[in-house]
Every structure is written in C-alpha cells, then in structure tokens.
C-alpha atoms as a PDB file:
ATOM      1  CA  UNK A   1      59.962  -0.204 -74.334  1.00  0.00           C
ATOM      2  CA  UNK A   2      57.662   2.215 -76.307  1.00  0.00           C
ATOM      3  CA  UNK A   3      53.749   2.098 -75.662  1.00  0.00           C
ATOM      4  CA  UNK A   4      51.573   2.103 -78.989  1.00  0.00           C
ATOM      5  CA  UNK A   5      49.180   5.271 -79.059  1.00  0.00           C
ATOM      6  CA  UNK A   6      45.699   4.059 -78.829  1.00  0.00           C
ATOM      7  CA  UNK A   7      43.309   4.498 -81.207  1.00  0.00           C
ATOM      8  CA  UNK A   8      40.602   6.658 -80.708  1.00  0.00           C
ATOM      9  CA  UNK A   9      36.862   5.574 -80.648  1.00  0.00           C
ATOM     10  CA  UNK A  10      34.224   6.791 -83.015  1.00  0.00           C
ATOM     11  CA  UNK A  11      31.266   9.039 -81.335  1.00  0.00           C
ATOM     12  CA  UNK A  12      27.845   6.635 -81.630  1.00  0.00           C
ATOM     13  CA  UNK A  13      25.144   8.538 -83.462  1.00  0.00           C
ATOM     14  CA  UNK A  14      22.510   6.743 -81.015  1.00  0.00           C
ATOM     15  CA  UNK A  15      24.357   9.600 -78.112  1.00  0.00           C
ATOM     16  CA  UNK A  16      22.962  11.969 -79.888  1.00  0.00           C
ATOM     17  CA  UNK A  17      19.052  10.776 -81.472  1.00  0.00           C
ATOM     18  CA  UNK A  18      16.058  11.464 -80.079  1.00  0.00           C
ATOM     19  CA  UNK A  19      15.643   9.075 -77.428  1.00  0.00           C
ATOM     20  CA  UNK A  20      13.741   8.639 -74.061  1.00  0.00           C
ATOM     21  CA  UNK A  21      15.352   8.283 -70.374  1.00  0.00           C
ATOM     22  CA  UNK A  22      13.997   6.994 -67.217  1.00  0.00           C
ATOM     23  CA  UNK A  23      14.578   9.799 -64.204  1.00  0.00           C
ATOM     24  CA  UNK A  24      14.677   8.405 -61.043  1.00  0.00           C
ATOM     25  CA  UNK A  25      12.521  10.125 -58.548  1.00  0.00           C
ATOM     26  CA  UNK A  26      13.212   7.493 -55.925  1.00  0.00           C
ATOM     27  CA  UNK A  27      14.478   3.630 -55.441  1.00  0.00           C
ATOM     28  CA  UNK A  28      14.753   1.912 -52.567  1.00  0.00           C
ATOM     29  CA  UNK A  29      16.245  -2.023 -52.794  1.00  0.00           C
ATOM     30  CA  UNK A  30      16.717  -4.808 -49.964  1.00  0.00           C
ATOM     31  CA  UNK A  31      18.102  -7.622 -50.424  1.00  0.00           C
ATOM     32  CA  UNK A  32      17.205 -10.847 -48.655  1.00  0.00           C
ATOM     33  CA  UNK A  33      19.558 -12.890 -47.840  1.00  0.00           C
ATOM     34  CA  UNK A  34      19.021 -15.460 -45.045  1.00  0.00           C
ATOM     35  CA  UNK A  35      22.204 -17.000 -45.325  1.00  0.00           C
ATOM     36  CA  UNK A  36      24.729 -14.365 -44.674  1.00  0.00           C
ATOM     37  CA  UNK A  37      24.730 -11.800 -41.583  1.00  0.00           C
ATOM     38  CA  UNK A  38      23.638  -8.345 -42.330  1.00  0.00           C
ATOM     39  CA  UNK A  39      26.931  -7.044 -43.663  1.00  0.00           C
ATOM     40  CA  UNK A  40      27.534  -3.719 -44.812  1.00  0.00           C
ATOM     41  CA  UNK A  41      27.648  -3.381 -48.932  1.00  0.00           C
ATOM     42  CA  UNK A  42      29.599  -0.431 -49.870  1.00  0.00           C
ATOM     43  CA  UNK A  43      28.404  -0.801 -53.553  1.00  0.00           C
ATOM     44  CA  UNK A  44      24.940  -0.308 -52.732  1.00  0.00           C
ATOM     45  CA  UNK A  45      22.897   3.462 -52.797  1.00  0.00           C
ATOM     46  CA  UNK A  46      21.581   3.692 -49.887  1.00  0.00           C
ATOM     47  CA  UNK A  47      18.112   6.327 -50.336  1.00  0.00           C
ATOM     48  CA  UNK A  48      17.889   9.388 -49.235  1.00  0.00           C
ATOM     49  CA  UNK A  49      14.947   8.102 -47.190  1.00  0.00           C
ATOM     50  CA  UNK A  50      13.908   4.700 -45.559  1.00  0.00           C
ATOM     51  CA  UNK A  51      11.257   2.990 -47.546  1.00  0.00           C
ATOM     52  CA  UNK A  52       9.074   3.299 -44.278  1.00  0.00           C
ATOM     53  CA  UNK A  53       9.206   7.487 -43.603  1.00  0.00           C
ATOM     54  CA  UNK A  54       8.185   7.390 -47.563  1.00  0.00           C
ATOM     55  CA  UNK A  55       4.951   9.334 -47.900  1.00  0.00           C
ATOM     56  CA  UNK A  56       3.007  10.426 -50.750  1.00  0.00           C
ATOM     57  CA  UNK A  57       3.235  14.062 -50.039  1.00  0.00           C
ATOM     58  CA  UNK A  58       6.386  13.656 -49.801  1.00  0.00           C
ATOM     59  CA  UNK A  59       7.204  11.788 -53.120  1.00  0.00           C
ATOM     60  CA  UNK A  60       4.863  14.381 -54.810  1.00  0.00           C
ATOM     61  CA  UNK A  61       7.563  16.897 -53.705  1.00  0.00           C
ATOM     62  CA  UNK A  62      10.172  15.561 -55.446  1.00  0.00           C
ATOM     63  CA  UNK A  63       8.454  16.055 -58.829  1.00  0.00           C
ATOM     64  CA  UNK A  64       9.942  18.994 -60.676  1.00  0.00           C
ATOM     65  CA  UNK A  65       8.426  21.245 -62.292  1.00  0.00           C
ATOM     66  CA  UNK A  66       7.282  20.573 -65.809  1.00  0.00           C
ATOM     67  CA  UNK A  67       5.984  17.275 -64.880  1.00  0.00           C
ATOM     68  CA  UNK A  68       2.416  16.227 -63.894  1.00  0.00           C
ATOM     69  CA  UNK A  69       2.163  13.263 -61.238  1.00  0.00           C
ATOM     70  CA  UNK A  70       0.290  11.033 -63.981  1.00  0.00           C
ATOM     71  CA  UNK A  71       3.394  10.930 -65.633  1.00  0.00           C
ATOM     72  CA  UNK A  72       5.327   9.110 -62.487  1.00  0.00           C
ATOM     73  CA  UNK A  73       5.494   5.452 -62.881  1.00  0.00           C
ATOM     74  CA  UNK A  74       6.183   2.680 -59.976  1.00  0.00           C
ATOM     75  CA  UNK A  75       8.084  -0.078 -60.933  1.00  0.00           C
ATOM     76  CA  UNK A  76       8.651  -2.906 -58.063  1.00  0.00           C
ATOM     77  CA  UNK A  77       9.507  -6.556 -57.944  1.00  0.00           C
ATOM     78  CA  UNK A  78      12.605  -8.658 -57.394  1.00  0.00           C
ATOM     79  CA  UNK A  79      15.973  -9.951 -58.944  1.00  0.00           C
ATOM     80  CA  UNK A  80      17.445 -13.067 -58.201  1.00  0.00           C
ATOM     81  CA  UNK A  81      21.811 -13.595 -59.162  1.00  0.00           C
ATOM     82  CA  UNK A  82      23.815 -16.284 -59.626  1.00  0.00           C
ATOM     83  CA  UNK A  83      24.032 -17.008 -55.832  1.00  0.00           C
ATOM     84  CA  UNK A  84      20.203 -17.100 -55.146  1.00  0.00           C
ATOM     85  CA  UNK A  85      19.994 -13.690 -53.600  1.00  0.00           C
ATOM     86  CA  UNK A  86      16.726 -11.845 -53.663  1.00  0.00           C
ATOM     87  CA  UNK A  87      17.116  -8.128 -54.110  1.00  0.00           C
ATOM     88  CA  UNK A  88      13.235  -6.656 -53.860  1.00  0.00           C
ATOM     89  CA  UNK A  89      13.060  -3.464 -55.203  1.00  0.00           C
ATOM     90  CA  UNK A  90      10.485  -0.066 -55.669  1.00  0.00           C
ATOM     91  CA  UNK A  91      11.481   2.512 -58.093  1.00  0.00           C
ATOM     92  CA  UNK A  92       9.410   6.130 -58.992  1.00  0.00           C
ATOM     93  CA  UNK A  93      10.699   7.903 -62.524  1.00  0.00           C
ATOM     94  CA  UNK A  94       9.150   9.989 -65.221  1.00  0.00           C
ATOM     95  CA  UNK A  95      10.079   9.429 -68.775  1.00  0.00           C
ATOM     96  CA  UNK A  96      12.167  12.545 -70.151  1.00  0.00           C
ATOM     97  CA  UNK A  97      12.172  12.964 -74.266  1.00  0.00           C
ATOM     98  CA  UNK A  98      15.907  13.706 -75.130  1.00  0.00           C
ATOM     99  CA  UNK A  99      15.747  15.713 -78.683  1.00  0.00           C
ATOM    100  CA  UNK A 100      18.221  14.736 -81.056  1.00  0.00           C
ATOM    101  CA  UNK A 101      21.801  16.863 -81.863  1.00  0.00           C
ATOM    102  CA  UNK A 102      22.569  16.569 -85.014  1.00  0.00           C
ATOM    103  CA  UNK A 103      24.935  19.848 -84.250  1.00  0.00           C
ATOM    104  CA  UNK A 104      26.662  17.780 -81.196  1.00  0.00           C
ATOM    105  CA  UNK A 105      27.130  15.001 -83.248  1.00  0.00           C
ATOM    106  CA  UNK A 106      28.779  16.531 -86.186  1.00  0.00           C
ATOM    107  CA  UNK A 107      31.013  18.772 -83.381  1.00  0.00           C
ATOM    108  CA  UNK A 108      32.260  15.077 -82.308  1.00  0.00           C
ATOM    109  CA  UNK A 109      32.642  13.756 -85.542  1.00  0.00           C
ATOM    110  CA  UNK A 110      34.734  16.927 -86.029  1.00  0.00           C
ATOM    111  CA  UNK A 111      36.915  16.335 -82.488  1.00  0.00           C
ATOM    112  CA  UNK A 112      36.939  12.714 -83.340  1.00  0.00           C
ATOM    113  CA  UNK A 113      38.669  13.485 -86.652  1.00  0.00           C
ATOM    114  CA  UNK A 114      41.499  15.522 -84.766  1.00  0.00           C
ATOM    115  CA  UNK A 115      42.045  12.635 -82.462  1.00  0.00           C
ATOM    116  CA  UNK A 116      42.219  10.316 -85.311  1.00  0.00           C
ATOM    117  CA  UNK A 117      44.653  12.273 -87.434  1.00  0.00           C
ATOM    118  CA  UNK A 118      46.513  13.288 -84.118  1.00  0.00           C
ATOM    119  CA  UNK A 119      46.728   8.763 -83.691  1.00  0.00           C
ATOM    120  CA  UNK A 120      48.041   8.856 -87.087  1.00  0.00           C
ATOM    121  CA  UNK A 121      50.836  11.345 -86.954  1.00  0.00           C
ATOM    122  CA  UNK A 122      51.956   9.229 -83.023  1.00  0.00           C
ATOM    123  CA  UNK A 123      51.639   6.196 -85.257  1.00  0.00           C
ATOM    124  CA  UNK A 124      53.748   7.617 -87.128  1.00  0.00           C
ATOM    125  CA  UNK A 125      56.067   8.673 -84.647  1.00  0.00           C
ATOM    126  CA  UNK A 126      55.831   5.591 -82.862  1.00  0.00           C
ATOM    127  CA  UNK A 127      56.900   3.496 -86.063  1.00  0.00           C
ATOM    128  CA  UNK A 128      60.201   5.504 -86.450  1.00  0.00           C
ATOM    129  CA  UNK A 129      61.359   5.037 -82.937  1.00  0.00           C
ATOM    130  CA  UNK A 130      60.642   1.391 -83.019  1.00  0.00           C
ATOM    131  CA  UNK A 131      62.354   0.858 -85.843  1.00  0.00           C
ATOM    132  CA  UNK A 132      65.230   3.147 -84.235  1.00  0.00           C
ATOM    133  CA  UNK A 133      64.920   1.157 -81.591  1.00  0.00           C
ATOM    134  CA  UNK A 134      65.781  -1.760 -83.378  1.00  0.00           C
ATOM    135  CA  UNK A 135      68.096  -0.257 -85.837  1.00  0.00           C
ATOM    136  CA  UNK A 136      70.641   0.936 -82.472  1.00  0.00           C
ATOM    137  CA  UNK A 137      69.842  -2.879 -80.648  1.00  0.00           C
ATOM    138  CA  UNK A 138      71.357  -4.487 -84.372  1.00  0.00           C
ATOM    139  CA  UNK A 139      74.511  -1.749 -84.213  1.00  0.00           C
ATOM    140  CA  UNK A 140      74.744  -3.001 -80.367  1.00  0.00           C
ATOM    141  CA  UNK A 141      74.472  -6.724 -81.115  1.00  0.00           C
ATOM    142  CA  UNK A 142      77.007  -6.425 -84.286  1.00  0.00           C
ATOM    143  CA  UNK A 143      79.318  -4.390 -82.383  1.00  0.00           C
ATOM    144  CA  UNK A 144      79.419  -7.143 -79.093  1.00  0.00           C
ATOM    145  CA  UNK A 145      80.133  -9.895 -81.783  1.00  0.00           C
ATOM    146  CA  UNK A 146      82.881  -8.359 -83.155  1.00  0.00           C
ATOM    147  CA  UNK A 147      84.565  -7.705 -80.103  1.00  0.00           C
ATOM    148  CA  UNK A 148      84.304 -11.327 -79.455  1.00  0.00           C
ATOM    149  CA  UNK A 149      85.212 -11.964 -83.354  1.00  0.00           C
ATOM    150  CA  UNK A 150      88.264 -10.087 -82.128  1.00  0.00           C
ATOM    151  CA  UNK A 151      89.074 -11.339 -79.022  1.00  0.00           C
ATOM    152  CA  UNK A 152      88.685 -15.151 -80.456  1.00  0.00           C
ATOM    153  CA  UNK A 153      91.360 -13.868 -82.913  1.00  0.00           C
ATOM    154  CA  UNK A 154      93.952 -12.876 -80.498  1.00  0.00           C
ATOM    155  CA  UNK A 155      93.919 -15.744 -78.329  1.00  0.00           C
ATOM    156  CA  UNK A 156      94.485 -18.038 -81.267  1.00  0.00           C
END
C-alpha cells in the first residue's frame, strides 16, 4: 500500500521575534512522596550538585560573563499532580533578550516553500500510482471473472 507524503508545517513567526528566555543557572527538585519507596526515576535531571554542597560562591561562579548577579532570580515552591505528589523545587536563571530575525524567518519561509512545492509534486506522484494502483487491481478483478465467466461456460 502507498504512504501519503506529509505535508509540511509552516515556520511560526513567534521563533523568530524578539522575545525573552529563562537560563537556568541551577534547579534542584525533590519530590515527596510518603507513599511509595524511594525508587529510582529515570526521567528526572538529577543536578550537577546536591542542594546541600550548594554555596553562594559557588552559584556566583556559574554566572557568565555579561551578566551581573542582580540579574539572577530564585524561584522555589512546590507542584502537586494528579496523584497528590509534592515535587518542591529551587531554580536560579537570568533572563536573556533574544533579538528578532526577520532574515531567519524569511530563509524558512523560503525552505518552507521548497518543502511545500516538493509535497505537491509527491502529491502528485502519489495520486498517479494510486490510481495505477487501482486501475491494474480493476484489470486483475475483470480478468479473474472472466475466467470464471469462461469456465461456467464450459461446464454447461
């Protein structure tokens, strides 16, 4: 059976506007969980560095250049899920300012437009075989039933 080609998706213009993203200097999360025994979560990031060997001189390190320690936030508290699990959590980032592309943007409106003509022509292509396809299973099917037709013949 033949596979449609997939459609390509447009490029969002909010990829490539000014915006602002959170850089993470450090996070550390536990959850607490008195139900369950301390199992191993494989999903989970474990830090580079226990929450209790965290120092200040140490955190101060990890600022890079460019970047005075005013601008470091702390965000902590805790998030509950479905199953009443606490996760308790510290985080350190900076705010970056991301400029805005206009040049990226058009340059994947341009690549987006050679994957969408590219779809069209497979399209295309795919169309013809199908209908090949279906044009060779009729022949098939009309050839069978005149063997029968023509077997029913001789034996009356």
């Amino acid at each position: 059976m033949l596979e449609k080609p997939c459609k390509p998706w447009p490029p969002s213009k909010l990829d490539y506007k000014k915006r602002t993203e959170r850089q993470y200097l450090y996070s550390y999360k536990e959850s607490l969980d008195y139900y369950r025994e301390d199992e191993e979560d494989d999903e989970e990031e474990k830090p580079e560095r226990d929450i209790k060997d965290v120092n200040l001189s140490w955190l101060i390190s990890l600022i890079p250049e460019g970047v005075r320690p005013d601008e470091v936030k702390i965000k902590f508290g805790f998030e509950t899920n479905a199953m009443g699990y606490e996760n308790h959590y510290v985080k350190f980032y900076y705010e970056k300012e991301i400029p805005a592309d206009p040049k990226g943007y058009k340059l994947a409106i341009k690549e987006y437009e050679l994957l969408l003509a590219k779809y069209e022509k497979d399209l295309k292509l795919y169309e013809e075989a199908l209908k090949k396809q279906e044009i060779e299973e009729a022949e098939k099917q009309i050839k069978e039933a005149s063997e029968k037709l023509k077997q029913l013949k001789e034996s009356i």
